[in-house]
N, C-alpha and C. Protein backbone atom coordinates (compact mmCIF):
# COMPACT_ATOMS: atom_id res chain seq x y z
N UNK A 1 156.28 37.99 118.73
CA UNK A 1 157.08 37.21 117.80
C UNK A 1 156.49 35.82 117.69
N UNK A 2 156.52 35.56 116.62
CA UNK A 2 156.08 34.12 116.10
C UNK A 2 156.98 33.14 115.34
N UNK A 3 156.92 31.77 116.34
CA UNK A 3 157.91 30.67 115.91
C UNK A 3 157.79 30.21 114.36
N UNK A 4 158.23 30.04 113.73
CA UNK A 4 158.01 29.39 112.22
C UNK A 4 157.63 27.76 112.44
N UNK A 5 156.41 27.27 111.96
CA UNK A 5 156.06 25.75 111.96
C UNK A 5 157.15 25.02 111.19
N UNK A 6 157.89 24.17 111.28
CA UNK A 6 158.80 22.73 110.99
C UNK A 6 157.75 22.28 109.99
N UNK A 7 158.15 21.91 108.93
CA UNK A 7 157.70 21.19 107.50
C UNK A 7 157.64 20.05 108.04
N UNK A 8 158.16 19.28 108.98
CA UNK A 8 158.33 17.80 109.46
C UNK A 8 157.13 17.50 110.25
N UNK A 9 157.10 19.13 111.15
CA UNK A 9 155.88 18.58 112.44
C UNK A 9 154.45 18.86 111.57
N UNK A 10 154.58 19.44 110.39
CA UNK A 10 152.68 19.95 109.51
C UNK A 10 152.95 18.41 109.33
N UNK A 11 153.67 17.86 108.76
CA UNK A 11 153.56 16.54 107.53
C UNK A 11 153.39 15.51 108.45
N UNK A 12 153.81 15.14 109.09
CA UNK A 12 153.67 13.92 110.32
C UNK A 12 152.45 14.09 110.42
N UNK A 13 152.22 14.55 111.34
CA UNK A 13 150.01 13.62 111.33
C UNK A 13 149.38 13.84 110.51
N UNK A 14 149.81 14.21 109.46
CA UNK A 14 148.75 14.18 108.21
C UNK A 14 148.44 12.49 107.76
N UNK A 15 150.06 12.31 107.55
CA UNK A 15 150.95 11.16 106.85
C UNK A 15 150.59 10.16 107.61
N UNK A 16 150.27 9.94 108.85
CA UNK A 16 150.20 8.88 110.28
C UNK A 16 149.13 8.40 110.21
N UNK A 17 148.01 9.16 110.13
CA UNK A 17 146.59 8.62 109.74
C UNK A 17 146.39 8.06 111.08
N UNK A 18 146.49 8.91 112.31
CA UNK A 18 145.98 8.41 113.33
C UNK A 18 144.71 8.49 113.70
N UNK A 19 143.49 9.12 112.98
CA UNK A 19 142.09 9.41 113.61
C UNK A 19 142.70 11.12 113.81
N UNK A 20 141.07 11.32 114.44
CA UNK A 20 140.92 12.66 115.10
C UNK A 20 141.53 13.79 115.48
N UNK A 21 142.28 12.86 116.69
CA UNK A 21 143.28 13.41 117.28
C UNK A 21 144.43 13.92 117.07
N UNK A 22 144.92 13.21 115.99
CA UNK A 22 146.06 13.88 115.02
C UNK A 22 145.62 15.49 114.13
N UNK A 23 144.55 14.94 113.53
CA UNK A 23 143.90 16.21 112.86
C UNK A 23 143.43 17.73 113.99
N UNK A 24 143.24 17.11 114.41
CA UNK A 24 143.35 18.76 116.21
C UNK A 24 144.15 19.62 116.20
N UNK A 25 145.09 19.02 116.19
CA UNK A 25 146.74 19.59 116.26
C UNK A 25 147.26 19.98 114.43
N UNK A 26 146.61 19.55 113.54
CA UNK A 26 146.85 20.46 112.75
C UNK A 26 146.39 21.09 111.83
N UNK A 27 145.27 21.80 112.20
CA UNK A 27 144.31 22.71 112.44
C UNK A 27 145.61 24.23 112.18
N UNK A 28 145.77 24.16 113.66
CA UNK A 28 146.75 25.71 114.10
C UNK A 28 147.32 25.97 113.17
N UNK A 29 148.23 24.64 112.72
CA UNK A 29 149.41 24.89 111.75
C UNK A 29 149.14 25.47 110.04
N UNK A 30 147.55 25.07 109.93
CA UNK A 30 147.20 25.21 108.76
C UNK A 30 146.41 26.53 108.54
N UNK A 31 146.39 27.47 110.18
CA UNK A 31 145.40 28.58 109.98
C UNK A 31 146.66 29.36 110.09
N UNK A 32 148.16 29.06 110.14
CA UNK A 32 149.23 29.92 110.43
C UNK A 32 149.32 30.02 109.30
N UNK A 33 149.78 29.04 108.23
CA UNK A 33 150.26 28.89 106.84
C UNK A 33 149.66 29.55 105.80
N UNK A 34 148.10 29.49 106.34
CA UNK A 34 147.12 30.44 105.48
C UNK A 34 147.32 32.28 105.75
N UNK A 35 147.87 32.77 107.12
CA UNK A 35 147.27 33.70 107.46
C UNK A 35 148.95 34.09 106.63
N UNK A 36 149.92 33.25 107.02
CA UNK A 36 151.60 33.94 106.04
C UNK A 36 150.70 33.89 105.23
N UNK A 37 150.42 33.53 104.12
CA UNK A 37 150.25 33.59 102.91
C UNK A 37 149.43 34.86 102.36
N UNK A 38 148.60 35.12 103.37
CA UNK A 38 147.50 36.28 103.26
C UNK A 38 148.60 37.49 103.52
N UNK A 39 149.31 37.57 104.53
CA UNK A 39 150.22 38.63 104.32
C UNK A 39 151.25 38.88 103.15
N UNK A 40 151.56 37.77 102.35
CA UNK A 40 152.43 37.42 100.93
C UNK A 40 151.49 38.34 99.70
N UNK A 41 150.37 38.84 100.07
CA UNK A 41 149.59 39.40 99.17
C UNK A 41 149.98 40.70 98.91
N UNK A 42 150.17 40.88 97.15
CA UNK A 42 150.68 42.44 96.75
C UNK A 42 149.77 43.47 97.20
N UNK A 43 149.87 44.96 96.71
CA UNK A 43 149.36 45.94 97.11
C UNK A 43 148.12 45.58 96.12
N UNK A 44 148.41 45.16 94.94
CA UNK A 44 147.73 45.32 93.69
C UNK A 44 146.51 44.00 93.99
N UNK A 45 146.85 42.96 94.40
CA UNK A 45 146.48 41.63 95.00
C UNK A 45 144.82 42.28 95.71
N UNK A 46 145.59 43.42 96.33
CA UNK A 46 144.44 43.63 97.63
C UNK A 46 143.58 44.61 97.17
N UNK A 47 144.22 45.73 96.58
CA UNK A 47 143.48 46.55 95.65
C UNK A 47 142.37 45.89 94.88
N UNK A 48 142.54 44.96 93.78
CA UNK A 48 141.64 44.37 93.09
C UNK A 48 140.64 43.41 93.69
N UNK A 49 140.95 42.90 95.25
CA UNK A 49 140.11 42.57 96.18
C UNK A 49 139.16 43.50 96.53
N UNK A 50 139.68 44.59 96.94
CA UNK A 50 138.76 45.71 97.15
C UNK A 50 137.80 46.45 96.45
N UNK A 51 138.25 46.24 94.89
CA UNK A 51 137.53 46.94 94.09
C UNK A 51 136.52 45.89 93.59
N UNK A 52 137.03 44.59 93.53
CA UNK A 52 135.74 43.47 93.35
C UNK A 52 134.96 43.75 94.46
N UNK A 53 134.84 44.12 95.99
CA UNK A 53 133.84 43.62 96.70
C UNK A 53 133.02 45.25 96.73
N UNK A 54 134.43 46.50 96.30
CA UNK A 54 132.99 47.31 96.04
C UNK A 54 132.11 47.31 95.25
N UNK A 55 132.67 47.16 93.69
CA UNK A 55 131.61 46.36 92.95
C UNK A 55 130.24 45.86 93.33
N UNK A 56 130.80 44.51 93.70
CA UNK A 56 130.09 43.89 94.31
C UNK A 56 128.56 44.42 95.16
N UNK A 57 129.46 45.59 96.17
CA UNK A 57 128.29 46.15 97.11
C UNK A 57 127.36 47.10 96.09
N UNK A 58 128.08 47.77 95.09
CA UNK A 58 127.07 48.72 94.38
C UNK A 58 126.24 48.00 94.08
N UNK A 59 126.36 46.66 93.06
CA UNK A 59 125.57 46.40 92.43
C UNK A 59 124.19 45.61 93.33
N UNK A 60 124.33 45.30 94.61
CA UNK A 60 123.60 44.54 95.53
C UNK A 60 122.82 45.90 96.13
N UNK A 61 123.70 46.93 96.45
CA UNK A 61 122.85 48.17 96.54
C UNK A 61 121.55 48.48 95.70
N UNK A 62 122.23 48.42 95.02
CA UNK A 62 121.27 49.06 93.27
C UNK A 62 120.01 48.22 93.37
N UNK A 63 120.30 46.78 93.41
CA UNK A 63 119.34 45.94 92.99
C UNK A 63 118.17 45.88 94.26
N UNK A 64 118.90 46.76 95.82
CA UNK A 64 117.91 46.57 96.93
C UNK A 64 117.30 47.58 96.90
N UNK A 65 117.56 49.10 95.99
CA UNK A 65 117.00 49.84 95.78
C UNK A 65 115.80 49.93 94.79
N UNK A 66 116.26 48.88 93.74
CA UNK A 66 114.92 48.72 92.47
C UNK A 66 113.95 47.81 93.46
N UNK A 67 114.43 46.48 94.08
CA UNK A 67 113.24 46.13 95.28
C UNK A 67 112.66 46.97 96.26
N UNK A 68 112.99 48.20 96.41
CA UNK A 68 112.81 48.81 97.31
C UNK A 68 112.10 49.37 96.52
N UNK A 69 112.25 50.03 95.32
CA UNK A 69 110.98 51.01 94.33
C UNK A 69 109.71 49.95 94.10
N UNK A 70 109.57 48.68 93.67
CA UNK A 70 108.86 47.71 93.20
C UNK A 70 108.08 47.58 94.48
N UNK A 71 108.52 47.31 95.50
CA UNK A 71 107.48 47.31 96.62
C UNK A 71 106.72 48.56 97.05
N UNK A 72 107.45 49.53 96.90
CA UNK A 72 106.67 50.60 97.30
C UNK A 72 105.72 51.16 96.50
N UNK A 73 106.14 50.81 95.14
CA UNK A 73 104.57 50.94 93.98
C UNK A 73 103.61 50.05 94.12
N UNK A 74 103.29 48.64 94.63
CA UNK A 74 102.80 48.03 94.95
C UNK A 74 101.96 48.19 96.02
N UNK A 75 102.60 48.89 96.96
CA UNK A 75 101.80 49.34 98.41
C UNK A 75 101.49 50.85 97.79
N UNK A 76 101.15 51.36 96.94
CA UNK A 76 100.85 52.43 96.39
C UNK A 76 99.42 52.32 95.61
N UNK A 77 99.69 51.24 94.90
CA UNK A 77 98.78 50.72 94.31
C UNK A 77 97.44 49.95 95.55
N UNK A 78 98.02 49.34 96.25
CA UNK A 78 97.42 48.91 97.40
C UNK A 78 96.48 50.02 97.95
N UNK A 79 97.34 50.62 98.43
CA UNK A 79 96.49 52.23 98.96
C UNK A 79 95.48 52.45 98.20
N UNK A 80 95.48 52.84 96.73
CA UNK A 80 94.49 53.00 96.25
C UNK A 80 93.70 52.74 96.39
N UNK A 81 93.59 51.11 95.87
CA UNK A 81 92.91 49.41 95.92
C UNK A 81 91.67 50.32 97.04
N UNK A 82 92.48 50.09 97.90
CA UNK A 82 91.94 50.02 99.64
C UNK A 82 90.47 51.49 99.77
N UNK A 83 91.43 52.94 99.37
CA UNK A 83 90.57 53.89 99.52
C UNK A 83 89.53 54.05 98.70
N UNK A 84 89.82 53.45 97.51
CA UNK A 84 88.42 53.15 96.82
C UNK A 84 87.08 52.12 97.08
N UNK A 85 87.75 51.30 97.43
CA UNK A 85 86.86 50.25 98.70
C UNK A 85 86.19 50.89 99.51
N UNK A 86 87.06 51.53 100.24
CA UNK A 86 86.67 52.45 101.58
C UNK A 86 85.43 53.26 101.25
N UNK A 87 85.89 54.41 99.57
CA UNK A 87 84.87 54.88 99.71
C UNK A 87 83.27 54.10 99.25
N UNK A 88 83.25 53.21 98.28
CA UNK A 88 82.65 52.55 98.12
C UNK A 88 81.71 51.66 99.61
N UNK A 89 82.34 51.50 100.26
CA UNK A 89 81.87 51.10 101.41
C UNK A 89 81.07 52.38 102.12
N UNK A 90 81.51 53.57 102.39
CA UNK A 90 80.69 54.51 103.35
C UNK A 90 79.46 55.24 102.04
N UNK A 91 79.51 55.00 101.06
CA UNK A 91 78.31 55.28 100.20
C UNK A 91 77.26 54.16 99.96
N UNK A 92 77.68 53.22 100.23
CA UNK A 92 76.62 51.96 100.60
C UNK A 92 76.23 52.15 101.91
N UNK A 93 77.04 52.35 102.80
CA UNK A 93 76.60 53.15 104.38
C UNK A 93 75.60 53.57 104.58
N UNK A 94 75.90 54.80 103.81
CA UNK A 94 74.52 56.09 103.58
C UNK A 94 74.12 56.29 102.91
N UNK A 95 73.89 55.13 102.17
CA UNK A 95 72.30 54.54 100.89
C UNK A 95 71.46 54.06 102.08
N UNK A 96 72.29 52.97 102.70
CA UNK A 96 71.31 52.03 103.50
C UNK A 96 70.71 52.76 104.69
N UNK A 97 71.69 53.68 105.03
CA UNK A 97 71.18 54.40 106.73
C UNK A 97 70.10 55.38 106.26
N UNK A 98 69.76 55.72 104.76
CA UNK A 98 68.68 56.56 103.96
C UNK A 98 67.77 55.49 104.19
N UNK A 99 67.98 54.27 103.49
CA UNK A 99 66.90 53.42 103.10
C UNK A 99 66.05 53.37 104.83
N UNK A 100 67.28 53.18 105.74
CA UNK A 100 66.70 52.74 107.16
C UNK A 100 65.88 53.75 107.64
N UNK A 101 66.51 54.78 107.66
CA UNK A 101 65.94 56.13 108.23
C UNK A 101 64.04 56.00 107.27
N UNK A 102 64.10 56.28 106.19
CA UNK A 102 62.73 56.03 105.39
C UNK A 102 61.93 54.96 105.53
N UNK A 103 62.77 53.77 105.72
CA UNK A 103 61.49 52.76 106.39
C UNK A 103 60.63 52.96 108.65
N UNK A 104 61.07 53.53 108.85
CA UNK A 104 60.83 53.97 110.11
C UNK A 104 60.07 54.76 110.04
């Protein structure tokens, strides 16, 4: 069970303007007032919360999936890049290990 905060004791150190120390103490009172209020929320309130943040996730999905296609054509392309190099490289290999072998 939970005491109900006094309208007198939130408003006093706001109103007092004592420094710091006043503001400490009402902190609690202001994470109570918020959390009633969060329970004051309709079915419909929370519903449309829910359906914004699935939203939300599809579309952040979606968009990590097209980054996810865009990079992987890239490292596709890469691959290529690379094995054509590669072969290019072992046919200069064994031009030169011809050329070597024939000058000997």
């Amino acid at each position: 069970m939970r005491v109900p905060d006094l309208g007198s004791e939130a408003a006093g150190p706001s109103n007092s303007g004592k420094g710091a120390g006043s503001g400490g103490g009402q902190e609690p009172t202001q994470l109570a007032a918020e959390g009633q209020r969060k329970r004051g929320k309709s079915q419909a309130e929370k519903e449309h919360k829910r359906l914004k943040r699935l939203l939300r996730n599809r579309v952040l999905a979606q968009q990590a999936r097209e980054l996810k296609m865009v990079y992987l054509t890239e490292l596709e392309l890469r691959v290529k890049d690379l094995e054509k190099k590669n072969s290019e490289l072992e046919e200069r290999l064994s031009t030169l290990q011809n050329e070597n072998q024939m000058l000997r």
